[in-house]
C-alpha atoms as a PDB file:
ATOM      1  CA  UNK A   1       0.000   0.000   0.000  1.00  0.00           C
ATOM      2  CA  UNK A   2       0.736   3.712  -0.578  1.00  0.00           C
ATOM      3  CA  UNK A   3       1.482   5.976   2.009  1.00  0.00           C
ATOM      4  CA  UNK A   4      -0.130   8.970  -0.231  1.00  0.00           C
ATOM      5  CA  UNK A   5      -3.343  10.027   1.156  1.00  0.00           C
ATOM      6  CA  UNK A   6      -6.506   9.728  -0.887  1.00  0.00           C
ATOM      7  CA  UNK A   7      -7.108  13.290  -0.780  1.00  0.00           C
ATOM      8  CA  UNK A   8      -9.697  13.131  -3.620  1.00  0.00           C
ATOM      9  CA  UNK A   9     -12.221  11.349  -1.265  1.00  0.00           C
ATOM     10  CA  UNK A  10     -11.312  13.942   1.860  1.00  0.00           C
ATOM     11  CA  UNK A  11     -12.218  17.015  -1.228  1.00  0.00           C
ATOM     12  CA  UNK A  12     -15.661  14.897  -2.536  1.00  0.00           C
ATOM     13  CA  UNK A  13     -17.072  14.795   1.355  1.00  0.00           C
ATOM     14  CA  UNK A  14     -16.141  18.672   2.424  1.00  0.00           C
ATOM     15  CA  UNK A  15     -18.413  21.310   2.567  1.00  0.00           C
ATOM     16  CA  UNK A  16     -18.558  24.486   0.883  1.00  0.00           C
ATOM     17  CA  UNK A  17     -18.705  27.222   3.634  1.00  0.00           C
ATOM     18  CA  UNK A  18     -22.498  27.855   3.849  1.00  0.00           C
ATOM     19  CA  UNK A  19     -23.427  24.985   2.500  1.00  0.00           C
ATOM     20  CA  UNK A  20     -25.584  22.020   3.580  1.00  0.00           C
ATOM     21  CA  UNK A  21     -24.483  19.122   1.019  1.00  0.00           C
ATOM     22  CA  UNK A  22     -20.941  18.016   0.384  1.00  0.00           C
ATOM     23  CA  UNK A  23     -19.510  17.704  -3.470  1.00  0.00           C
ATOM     24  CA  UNK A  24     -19.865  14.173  -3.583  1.00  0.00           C
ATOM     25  CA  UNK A  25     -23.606  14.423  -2.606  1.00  0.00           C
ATOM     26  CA  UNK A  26     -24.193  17.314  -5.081  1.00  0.00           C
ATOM     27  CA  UNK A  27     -22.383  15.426  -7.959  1.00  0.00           C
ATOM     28  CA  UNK A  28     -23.936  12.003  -7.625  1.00  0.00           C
ATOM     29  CA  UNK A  29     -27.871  13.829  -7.423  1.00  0.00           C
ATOM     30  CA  UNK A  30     -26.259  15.839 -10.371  1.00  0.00           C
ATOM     31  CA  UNK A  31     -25.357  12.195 -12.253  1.00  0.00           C
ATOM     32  CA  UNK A  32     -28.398  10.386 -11.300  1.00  0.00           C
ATOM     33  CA  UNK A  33     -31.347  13.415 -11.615  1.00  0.00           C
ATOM     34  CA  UNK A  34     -29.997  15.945 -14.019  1.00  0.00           C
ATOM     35  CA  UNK A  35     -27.698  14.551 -16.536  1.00  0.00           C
ATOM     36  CA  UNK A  36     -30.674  12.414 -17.870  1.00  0.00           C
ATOM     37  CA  UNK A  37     -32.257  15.081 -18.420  1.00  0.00           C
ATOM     38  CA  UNK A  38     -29.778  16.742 -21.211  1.00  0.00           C
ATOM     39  CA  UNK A  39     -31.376  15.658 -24.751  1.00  0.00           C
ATOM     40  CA  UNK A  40     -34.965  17.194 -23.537  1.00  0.00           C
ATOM     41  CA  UNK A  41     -33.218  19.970 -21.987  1.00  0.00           C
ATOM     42  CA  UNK A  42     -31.063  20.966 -25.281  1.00  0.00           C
ATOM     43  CA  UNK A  43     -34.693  20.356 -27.732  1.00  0.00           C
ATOM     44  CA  UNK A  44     -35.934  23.165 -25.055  1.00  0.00           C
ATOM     45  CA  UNK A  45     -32.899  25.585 -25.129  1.00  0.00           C
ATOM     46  CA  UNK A  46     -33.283  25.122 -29.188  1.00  0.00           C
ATOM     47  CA  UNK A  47     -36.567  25.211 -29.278  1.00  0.00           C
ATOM     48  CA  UNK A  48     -36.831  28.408 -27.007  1.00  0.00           C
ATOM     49  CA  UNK A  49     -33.838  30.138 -28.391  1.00  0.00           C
ATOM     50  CA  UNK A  50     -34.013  32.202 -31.760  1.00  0.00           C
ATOM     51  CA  UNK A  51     -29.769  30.994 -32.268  1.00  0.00           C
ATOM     52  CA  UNK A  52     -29.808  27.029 -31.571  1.00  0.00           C
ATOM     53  CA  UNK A  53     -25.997  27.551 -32.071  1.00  0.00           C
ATOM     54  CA  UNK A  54     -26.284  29.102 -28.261  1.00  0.00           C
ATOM     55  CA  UNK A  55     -27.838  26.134 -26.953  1.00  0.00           C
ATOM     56  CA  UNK A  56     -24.698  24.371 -25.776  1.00  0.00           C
ATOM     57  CA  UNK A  57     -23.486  27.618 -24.044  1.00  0.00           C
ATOM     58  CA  UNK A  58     -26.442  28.162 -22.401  1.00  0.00           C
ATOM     59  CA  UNK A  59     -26.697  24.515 -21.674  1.00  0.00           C
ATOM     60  CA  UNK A  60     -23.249  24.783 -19.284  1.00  0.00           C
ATOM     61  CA  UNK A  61     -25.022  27.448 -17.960  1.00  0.00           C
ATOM     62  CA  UNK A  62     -27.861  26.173 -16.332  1.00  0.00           C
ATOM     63  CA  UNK A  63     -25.443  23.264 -15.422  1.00  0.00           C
ATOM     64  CA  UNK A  64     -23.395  25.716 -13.034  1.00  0.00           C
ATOM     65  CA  UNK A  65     -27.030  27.318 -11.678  1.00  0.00           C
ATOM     66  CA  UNK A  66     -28.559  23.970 -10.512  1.00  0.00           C
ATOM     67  CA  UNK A  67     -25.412  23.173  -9.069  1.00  0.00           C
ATOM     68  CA  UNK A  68     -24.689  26.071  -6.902  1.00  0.00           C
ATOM     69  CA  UNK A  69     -28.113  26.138  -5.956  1.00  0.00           C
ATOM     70  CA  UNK A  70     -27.807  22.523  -4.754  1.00  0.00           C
ATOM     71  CA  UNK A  71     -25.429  22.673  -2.952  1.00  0.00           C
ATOM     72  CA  UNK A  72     -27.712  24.555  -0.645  1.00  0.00           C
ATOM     73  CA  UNK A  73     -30.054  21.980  -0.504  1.00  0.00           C
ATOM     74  CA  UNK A  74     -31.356  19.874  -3.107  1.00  0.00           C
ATOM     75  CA  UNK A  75     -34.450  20.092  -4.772  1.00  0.00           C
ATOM     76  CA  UNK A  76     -37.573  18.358  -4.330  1.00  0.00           C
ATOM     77  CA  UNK A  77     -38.450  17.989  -8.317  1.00  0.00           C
ATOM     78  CA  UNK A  78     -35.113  17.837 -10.242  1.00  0.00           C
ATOM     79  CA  UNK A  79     -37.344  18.575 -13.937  1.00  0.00           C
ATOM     80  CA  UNK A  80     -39.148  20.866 -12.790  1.00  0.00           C
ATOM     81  CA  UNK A  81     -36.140  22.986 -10.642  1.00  0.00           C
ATOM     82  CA  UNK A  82     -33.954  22.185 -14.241  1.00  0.00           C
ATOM     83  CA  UNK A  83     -36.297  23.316 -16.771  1.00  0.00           C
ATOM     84  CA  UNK A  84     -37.498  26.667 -14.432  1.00  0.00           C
ATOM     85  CA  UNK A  85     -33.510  27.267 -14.476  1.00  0.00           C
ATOM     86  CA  UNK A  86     -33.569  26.943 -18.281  1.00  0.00           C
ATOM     87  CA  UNK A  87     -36.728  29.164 -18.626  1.00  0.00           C
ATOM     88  CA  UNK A  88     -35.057  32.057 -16.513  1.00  0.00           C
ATOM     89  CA  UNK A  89     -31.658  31.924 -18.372  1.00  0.00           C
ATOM     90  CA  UNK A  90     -33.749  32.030 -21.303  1.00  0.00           C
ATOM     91  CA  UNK A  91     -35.912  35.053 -19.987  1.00  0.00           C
ATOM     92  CA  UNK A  92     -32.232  36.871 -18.561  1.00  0.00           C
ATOM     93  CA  UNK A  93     -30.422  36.316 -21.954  1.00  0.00           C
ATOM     94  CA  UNK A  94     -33.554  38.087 -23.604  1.00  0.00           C
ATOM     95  CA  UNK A  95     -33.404  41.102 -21.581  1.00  0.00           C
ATOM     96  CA  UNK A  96     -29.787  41.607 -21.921  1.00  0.00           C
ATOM     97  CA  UNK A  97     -30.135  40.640 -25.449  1.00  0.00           C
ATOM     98  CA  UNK A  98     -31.839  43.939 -26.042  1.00  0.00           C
ATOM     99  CA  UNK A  99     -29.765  46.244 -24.097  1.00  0.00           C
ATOM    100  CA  UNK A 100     -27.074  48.295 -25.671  1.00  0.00           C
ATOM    101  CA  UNK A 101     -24.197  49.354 -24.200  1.00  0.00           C
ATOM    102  CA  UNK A 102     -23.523  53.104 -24.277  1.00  0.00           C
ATOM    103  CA  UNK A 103     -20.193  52.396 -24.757  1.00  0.00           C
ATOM    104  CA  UNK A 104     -20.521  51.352 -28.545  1.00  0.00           C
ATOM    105  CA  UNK A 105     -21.054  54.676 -29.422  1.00  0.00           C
ATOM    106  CA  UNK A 106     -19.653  57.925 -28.710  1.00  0.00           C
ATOM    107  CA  UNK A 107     -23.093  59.765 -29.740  1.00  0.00           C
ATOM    108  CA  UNK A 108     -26.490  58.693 -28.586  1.00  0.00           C
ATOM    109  CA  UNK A 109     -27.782  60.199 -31.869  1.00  0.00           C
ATOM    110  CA  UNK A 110     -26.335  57.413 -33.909  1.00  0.00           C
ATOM    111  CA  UNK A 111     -28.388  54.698 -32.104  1.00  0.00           C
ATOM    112  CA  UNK A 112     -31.379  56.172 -34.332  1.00  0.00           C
ATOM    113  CA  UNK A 113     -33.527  55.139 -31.439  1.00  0.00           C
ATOM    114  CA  UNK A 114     -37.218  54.413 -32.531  1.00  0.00           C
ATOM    115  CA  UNK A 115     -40.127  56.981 -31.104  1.00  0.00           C
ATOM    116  CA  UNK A 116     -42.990  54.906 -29.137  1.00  0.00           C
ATOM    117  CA  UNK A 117     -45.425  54.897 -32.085  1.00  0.00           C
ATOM    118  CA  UNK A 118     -44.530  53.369 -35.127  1.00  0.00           C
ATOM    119  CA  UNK A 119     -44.713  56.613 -38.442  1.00  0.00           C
ATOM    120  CA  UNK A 120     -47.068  55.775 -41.142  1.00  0.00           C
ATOM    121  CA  UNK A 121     -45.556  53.840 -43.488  1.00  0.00           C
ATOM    122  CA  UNK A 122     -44.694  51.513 -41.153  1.00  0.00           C
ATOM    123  CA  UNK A 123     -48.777  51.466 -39.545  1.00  0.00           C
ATOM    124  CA  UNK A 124     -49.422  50.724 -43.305  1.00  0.00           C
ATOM    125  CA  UNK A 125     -47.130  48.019 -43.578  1.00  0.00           C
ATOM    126  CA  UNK A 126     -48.640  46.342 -40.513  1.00  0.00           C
ATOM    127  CA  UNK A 127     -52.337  46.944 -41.271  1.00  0.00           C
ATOM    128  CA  UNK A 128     -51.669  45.561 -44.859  1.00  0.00           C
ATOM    129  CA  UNK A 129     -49.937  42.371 -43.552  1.00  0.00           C
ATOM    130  CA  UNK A 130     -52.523  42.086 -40.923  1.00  0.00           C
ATOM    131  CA  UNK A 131     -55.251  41.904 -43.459  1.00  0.00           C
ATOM    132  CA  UNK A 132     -53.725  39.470 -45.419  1.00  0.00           C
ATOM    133  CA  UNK A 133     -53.781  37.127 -42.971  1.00  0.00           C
ATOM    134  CA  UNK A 134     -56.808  37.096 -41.854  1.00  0.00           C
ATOM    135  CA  UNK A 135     -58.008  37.208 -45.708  1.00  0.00           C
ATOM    136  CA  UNK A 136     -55.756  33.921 -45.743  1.00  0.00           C
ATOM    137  CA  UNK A 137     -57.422  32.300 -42.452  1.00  0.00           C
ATOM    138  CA  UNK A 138     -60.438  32.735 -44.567  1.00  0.00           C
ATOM    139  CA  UNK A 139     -59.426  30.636 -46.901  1.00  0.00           C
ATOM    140  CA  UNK A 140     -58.756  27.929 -44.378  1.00  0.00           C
ATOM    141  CA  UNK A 141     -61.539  25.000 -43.607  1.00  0.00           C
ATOM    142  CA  UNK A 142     -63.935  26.321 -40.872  1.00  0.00           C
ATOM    143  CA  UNK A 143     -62.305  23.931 -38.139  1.00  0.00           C
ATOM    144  CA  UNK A 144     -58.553  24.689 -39.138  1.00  0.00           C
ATOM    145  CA  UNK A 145     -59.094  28.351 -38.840  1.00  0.00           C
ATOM    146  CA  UNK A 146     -60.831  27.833 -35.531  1.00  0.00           C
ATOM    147  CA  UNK A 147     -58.052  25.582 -33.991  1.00  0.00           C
ATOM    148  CA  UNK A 148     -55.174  27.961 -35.924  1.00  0.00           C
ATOM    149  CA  UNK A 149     -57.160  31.074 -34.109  1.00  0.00           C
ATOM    150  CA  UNK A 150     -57.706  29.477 -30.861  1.00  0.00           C
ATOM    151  CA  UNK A 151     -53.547  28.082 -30.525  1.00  0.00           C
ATOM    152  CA  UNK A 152     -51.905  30.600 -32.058  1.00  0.00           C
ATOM    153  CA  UNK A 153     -54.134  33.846 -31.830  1.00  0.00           C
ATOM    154  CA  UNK A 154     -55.583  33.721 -28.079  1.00  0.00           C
ATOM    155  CA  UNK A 155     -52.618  30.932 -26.960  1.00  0.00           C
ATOM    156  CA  UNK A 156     -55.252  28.565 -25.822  1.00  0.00           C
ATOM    157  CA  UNK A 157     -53.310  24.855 -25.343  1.00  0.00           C
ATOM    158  CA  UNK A 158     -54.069  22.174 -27.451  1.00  0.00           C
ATOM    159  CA  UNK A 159     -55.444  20.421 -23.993  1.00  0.00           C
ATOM    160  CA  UNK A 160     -57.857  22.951 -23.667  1.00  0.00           C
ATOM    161  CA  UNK A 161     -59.381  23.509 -27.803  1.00  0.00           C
ATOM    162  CA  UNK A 162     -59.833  19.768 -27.981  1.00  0.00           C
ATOM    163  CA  UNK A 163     -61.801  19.957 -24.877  1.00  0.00           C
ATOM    164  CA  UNK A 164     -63.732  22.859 -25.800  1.00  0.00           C
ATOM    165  CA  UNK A 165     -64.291  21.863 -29.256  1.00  0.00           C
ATOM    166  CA  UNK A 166     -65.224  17.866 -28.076  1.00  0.00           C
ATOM    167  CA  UNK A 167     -61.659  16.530 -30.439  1.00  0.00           C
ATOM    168  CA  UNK A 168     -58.754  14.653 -28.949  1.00  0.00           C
ATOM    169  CA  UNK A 169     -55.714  16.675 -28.966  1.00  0.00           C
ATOM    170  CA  UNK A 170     -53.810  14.428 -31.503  1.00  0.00           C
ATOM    171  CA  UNK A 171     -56.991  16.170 -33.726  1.00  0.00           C
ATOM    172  CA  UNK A 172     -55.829  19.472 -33.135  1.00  0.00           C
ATOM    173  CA  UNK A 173     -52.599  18.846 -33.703  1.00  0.00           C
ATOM    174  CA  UNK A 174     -53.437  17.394 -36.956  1.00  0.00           C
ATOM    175  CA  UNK A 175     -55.647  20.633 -37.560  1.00  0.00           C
ATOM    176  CA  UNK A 176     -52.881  22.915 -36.531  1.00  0.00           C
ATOM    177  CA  UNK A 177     -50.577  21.461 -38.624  1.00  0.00           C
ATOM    178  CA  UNK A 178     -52.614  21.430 -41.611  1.00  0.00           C
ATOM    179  CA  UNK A 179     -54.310  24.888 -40.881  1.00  0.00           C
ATOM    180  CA  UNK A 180     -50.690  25.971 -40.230  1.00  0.00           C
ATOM    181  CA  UNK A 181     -49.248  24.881 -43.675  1.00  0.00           C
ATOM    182  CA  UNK A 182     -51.845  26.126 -45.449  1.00  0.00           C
ATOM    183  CA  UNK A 183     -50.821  29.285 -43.967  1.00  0.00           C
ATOM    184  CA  UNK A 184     -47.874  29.307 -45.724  1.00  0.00           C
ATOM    185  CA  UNK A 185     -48.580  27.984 -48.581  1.00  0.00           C
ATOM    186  CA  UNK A 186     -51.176  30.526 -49.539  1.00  0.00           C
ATOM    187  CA  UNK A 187     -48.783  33.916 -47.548  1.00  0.00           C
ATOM    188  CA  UNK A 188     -45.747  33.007 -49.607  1.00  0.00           C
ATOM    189  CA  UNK A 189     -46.711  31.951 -52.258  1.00  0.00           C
ATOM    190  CA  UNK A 190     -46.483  27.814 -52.634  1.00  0.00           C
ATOM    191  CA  UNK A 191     -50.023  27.409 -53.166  1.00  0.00           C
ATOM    192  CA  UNK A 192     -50.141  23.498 -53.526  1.00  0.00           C
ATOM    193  CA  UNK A 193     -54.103  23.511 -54.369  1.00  0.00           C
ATOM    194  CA  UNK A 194     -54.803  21.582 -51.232  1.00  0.00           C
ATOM    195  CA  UNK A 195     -57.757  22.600 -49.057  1.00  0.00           C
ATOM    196  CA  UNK A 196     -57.466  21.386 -45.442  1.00  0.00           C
END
């Protein structure tokens, strides 16, 4: 035998000052509730995040969260304490996202920041895109449009139109989907002479 301690061990079972769980405790909850959690964590960071390219980034960071949090004390629901971390990183990086440093430019005057109301070419522009699509939700089948308007207009879930319109929700999604196509088709263009 060795007469090197196993200093690894000693490291694994100390305590961060503050804290109530040890490293070894925080990395096998980490192992056992979290890392099986990656591939539906990365389809949410890429499915939530306009670059997917940022996903693996972003990933780490809600790694480093959930683990400095636990080592205060572990959480009751690992998914749900995972996926809220993901949701606020998602929300923070948004914010920040949008705010521009003043140090980019030497004169505010060059940010050409917008005034509150949008001018009139640009109300135009909206009212004219606006009325083409409800001009194409016309076009739709009277139960796509209604499942398209409910989901994606009011943000009803698909739980809650199949139950108010007496359909199963595999129904709506086959609505949506169809209703949603048809969308596109007929806005850019594709028109494919199907009628859902």
């Amino acid at each position: 035998m060795s007469d090197v301690p196993d200093t690894t061990r000693e490291k694994a079972d100390l305590r961060r000052p503050g804290s109530t769980m040890t490293a070894a405790q925080v990395r096998d909850w980490f192992v056992r509730e979290v890392l099986p959690l990656e591939p539906a964590l990365m389809q949410f960071l890429r499915h939530n995040w306009r670059n997917s390219s940022d996903a693996e980034d972003m990933l780490q960071d809600v790694y480093v969260h959930v683990c400095e949090a636990a080592f205060r004390e572990l959480p009751h629901s690992s998914r749900a304490f995972v996926f809220t971390t993901a949701r606020n990183l998602l929300i923070d990086r948004a914010r920040t996202a949008r705010v521009i440093p003043i140090e980019i430019a030497d004169d505010l005057g060059a940010f050409e920041i917008a005034a509150e109301e949008p001018g009139a070419e640009r109300s135009i522009t909206a009212r004219e895109e606006l009325r083409l699509v409800w001009d194409a939700l016309d076009r739709l089948s009277p139960r796509c449009r209604e499942v398209v308007v409910l989901r994606r207009i009011e943000g009803i879930s698909r739980r809650q139109i199949a139950t108010r319109l007496g359909i199963s929700e595999a129904t709506v999604a086959e609505h949506l989907a169809k209703g949603m196509s048809r969308l596109a088709d007929i806005l850019y263009g594709e028109h494919s002479g199907r009628n859902p």
